[in-house]
Structure formats: C-alpha cells, structure tokens
N, C-alpha and C. Protein backbone atom coordinates (compact mmCIF):
# COMPACT_ATOMS: atom_id res chain seq x y z
N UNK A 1 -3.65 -17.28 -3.81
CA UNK A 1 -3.75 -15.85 -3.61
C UNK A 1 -2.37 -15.33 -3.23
N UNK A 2 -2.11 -14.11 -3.92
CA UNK A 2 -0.77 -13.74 -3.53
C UNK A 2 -0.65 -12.89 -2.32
N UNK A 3 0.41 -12.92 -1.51
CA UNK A 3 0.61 -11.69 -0.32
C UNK A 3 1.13 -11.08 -0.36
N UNK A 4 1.20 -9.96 -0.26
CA UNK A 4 2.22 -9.34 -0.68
C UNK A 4 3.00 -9.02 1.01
N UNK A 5 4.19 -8.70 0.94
CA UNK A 5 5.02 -8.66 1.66
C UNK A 5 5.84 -10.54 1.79
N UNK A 6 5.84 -11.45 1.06
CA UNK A 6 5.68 -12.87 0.97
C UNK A 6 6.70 -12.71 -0.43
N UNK A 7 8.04 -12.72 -0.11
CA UNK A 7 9.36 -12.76 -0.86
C UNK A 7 8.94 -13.72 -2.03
N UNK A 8 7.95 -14.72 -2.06
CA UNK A 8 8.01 -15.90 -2.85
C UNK A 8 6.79 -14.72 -4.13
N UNK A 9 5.89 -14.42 -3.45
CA UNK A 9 4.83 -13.92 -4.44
C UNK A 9 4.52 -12.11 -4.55
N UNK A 10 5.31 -11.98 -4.51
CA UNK A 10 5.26 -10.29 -4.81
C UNK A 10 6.49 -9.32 -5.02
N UNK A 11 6.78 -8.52 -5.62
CA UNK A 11 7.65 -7.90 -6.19
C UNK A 11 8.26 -6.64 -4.88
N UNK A 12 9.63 -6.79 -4.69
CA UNK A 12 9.73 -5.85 -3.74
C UNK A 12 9.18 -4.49 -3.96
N UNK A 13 8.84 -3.31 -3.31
CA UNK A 13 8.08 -2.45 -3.01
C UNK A 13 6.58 -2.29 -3.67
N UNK A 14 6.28 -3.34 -3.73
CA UNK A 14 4.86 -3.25 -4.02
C UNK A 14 3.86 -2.83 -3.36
N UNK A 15 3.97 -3.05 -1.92
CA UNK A 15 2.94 -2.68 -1.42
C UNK A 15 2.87 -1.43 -0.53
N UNK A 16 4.03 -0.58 -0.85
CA UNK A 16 4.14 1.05 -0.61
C UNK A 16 3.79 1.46 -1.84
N UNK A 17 3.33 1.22 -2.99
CA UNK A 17 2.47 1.68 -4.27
C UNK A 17 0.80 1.66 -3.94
N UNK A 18 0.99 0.38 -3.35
CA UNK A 18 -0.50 0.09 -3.30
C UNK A 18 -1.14 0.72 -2.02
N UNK A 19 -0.30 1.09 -0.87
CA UNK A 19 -0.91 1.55 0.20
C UNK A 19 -1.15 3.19 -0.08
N UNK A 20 -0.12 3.56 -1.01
CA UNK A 20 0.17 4.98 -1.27
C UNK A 20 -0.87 5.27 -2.53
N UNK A 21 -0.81 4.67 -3.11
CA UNK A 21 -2.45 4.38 -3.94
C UNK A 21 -3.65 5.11 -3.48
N UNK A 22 -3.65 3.80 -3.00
CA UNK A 22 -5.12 3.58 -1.70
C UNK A 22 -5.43 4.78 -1.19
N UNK A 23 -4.48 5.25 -0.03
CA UNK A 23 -4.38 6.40 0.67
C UNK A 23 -5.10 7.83 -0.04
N UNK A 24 -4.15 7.73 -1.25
CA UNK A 24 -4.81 8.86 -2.28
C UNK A 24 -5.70 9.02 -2.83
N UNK A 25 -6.29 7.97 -2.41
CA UNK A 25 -8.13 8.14 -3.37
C UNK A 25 -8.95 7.52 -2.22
N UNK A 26 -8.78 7.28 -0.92
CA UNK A 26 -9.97 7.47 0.06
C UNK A 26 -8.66 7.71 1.32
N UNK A 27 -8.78 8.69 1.52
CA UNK A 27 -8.14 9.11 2.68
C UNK A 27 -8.64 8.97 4.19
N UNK A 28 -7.88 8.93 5.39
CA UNK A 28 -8.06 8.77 6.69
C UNK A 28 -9.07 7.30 6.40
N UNK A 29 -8.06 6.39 6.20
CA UNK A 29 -8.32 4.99 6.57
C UNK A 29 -6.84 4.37 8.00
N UNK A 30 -8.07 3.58 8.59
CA UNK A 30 -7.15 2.56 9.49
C UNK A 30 -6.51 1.03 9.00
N UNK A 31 -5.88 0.58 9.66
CA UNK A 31 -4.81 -0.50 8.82
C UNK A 31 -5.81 -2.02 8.54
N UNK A 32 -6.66 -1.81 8.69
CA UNK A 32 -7.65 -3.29 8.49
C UNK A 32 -8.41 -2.57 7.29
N UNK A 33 -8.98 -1.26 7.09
CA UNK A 33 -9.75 -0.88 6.22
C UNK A 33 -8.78 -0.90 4.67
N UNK A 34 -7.19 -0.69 4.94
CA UNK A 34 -6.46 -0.37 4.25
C UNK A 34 -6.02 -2.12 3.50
N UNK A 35 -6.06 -3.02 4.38
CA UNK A 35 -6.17 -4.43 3.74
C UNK A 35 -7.17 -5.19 3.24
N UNK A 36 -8.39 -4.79 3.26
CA UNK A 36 -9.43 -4.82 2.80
C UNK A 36 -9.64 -4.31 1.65
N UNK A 37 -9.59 -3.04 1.32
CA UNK A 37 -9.07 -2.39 0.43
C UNK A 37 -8.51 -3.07 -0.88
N UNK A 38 -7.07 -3.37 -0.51
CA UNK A 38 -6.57 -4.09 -1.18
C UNK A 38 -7.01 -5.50 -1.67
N UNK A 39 -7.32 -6.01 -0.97
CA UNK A 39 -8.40 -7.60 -1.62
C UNK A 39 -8.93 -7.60 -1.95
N UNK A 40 -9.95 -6.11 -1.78
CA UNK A 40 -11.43 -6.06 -2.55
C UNK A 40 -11.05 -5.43 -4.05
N UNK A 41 -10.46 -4.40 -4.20
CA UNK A 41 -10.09 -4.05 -5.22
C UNK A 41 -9.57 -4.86 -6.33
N UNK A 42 -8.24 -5.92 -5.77
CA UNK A 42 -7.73 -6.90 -6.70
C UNK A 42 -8.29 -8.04 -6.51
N UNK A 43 -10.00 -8.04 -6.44
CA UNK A 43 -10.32 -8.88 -7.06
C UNK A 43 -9.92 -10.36 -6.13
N UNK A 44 -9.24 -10.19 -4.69
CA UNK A 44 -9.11 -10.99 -3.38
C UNK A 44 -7.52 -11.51 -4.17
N UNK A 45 -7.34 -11.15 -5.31
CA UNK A 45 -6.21 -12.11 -6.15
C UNK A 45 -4.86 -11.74 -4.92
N UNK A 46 -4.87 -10.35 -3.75
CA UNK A 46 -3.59 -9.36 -3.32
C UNK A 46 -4.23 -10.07 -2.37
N UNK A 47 -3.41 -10.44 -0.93
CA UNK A 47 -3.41 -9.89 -0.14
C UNK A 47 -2.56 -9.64 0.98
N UNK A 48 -2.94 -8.16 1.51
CA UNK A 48 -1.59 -7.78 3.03
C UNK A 48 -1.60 -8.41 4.13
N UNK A 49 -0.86 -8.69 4.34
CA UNK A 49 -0.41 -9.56 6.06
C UNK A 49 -0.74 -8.35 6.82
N UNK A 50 -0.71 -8.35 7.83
CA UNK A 50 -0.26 -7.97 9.11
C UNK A 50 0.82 -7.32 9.23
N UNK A 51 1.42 -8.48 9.04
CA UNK A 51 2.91 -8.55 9.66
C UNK A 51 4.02 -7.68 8.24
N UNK A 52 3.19 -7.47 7.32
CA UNK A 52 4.32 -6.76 6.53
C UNK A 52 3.25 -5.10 6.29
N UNK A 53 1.98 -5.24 6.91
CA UNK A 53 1.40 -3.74 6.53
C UNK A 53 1.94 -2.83 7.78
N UNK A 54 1.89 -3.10 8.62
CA UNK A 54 1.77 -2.20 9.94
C UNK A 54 3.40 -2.05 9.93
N UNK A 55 4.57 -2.99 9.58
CA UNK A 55 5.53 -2.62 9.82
C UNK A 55 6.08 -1.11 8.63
N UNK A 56 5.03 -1.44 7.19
CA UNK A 56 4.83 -0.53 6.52
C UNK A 56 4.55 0.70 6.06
N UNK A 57 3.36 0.84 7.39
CA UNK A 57 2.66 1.56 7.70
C UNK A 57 3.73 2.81 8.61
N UNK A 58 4.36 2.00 9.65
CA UNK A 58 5.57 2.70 10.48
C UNK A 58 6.65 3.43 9.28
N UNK A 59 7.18 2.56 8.65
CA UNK A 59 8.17 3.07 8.29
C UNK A 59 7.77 4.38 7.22
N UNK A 60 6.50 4.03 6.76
CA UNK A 60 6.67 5.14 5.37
C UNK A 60 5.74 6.51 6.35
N UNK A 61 5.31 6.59 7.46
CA UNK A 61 5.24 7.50 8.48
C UNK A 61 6.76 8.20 8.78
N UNK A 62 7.75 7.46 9.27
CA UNK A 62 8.97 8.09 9.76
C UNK A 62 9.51 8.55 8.76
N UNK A 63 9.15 8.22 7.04
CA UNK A 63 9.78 8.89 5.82
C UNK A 63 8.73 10.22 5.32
N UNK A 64 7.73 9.93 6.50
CA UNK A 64 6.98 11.42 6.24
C UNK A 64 6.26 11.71 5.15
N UNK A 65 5.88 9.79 4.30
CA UNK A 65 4.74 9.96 3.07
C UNK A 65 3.70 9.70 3.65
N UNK A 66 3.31 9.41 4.53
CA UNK A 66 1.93 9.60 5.44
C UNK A 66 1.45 10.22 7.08
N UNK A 67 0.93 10.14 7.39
CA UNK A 67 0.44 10.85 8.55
C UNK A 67 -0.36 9.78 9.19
N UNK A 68 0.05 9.75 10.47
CA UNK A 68 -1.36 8.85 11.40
C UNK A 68 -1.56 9.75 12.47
N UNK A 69 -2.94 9.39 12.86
CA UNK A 69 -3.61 10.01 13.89
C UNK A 69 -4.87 9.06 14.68
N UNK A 70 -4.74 8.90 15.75
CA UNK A 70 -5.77 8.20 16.60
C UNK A 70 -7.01 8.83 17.04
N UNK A 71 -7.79 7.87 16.50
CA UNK A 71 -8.96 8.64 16.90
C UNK A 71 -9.95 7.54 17.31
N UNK A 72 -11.23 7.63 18.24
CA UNK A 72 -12.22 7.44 19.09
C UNK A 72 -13.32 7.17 17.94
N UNK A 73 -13.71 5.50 17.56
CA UNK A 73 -14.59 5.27 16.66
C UNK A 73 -15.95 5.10 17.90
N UNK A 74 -16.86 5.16 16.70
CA UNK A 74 -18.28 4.83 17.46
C UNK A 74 -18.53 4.23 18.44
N UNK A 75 -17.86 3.07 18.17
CA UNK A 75 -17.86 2.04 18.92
C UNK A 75 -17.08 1.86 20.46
N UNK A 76 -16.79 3.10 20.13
CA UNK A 76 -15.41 3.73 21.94
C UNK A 76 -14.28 3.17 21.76
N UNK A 77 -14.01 2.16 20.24
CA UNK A 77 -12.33 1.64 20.52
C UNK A 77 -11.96 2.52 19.83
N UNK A 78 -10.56 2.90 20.27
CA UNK A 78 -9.72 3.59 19.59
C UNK A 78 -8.98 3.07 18.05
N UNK A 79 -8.75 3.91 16.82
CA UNK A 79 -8.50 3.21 15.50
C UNK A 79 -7.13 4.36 15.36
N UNK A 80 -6.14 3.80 14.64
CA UNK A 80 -5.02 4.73 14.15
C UNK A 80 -5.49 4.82 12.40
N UNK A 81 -5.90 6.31 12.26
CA UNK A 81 -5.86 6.54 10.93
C UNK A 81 -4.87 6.89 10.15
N UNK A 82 -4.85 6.75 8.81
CA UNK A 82 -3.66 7.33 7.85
C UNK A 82 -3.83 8.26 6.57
N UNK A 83 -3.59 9.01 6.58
CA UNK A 83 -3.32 10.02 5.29
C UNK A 83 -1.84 10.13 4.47
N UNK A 84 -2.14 10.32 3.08
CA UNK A 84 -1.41 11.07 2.38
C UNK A 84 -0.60 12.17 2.64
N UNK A 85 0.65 12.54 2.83
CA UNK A 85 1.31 13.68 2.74
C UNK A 85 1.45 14.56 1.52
N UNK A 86 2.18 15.38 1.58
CA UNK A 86 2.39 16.28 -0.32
C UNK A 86 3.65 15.16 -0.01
N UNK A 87 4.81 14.77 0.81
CA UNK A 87 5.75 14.25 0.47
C UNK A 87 5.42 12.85 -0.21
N UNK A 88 4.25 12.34 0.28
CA UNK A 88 3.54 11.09 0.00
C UNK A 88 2.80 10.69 -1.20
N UNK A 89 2.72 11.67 -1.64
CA UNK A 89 2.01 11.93 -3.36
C UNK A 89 3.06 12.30 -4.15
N UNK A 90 4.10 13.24 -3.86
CA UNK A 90 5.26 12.89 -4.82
C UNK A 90 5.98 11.64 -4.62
N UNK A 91 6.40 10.69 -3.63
CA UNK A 91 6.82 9.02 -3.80
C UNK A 91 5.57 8.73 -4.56
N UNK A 92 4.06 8.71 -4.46
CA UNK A 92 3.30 7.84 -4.86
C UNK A 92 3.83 8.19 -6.73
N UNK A 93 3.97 9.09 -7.00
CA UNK A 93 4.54 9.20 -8.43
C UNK A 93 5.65 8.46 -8.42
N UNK A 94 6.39 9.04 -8.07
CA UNK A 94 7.84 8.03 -8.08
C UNK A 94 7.72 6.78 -8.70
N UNK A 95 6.61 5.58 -6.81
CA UNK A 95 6.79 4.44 -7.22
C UNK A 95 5.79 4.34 -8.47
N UNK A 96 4.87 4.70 -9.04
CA UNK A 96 4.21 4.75 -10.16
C UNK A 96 4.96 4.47 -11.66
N UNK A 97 5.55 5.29 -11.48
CA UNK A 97 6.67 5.37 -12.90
C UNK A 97 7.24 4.25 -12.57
N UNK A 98 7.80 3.91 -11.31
CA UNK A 98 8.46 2.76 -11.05
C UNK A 98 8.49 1.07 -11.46
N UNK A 99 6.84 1.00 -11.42
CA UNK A 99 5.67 0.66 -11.52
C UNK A 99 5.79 0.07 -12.95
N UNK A 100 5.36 1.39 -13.23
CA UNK A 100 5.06 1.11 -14.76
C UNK A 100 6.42 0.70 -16.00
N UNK A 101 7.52 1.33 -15.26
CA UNK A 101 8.83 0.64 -15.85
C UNK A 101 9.00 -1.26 -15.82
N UNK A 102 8.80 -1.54 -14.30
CA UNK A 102 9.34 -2.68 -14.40
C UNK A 102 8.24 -3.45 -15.02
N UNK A 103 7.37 -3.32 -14.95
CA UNK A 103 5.62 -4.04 -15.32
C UNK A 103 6.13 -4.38 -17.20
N UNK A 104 6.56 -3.02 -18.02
CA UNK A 104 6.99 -3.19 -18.96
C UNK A 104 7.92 -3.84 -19.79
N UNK A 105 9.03 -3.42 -18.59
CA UNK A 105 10.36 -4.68 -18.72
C UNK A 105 9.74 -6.03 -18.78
N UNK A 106 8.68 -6.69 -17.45
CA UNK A 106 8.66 -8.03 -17.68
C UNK A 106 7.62 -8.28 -19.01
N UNK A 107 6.84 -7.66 -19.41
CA UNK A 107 5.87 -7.58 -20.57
C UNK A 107 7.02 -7.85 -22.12
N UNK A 108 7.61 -7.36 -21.44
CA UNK A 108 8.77 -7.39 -23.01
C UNK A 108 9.40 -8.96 -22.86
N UNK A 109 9.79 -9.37 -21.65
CA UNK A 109 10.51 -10.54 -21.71
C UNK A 109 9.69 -11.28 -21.66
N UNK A 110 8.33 -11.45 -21.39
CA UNK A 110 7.37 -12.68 -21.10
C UNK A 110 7.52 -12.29 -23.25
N UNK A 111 7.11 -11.75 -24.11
CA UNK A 111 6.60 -11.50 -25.70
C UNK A 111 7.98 -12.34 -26.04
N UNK A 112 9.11 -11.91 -25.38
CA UNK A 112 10.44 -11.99 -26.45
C UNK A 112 10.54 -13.87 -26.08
N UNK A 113 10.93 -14.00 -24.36
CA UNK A 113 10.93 -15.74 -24.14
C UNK A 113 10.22 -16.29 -24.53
C-alpha cells in the first residue's frame, strides 16, 4: 500500500490534490475523516500518515486554501474541522492541471520505454 507523504511511494505534492479534492466534494471534515477518505476512495491502494497530513493540513491553512474551525462533537470531544477556501479551489485547479500534466508525461514514457 502506498503512503503518501513516504518519498519512496508517492509523487511530491500529491497529497495537497487529494486533500484539496476531498475537501471540495464533502466539506467540514476533521483530519481522521479526511484519511479515511482517502483509503476508502482509492480502493485502501493510498494511504495518509499522520505525520505528513496534519503537518499538511497546517501549512495549506497558513496559505489560506483552507479554513479550520473547532468544534464540540456529540460525543463532548472536541474535532478541528476543514473547509475549502475560493483561494483553495483555485490551487485545487492549479494542482489538477498539474496533475494531469505529469500523469501524462509518465503515460508517454511508460508507451515510448
């Protein structure tokens, strides 16, 4: 299974596509719902650490493509949620195209080698 944030098995910025993804099609998720997410979707083939989501999670907050907010679950523990920004949906294009460039590049060299 691959991890992403794991230099050996995943492509650098991959998983600010996939969180910025995510984000955009079920909004105000917390950082366990948001790795879950990801495993369930790909099929368990992805998955996020810890240790490379939350530091993720920080940074693309201080670049102002998402939003967190704490809030009081059912259960009385406190959860940090996350949303989409408008700044956060124009990167999610960005890395998209991004995305879809390099995905193509290696598609061409896996046909041509």
């Amino acid at each position: 299974m691959a991890r992403i944030g794991n230099r050996a098995d995943s492509l650098q910025g991959s998983l600010d596509l996939l969180v910025l993804k995510i984000l955009s099609r079920r909004p105000r998720l917390h950082g366990y719902a948001i790795m879950a997410a990801i495993s369930a979707i790909s099929d368990e083939v992805l998955r996020a650490e810890e240790g490379s989501l939350y530091p993720a999670l920080y940074r693309m907050e201080e670049a102002g493509w998402i939003r967190a907010e704490w809030i009081k679950k059912e259960n009385g523990r406190r959860a940090r949620i996350y949303e989409l920004t408008a700044a956060g949906k124009k990167q999610l294009g960005t890395e998209e195209s991004r995305w879809l460039a390099i995905s193509a590049a290696i598609n061409r060299v896996l046909r041509e080698a």
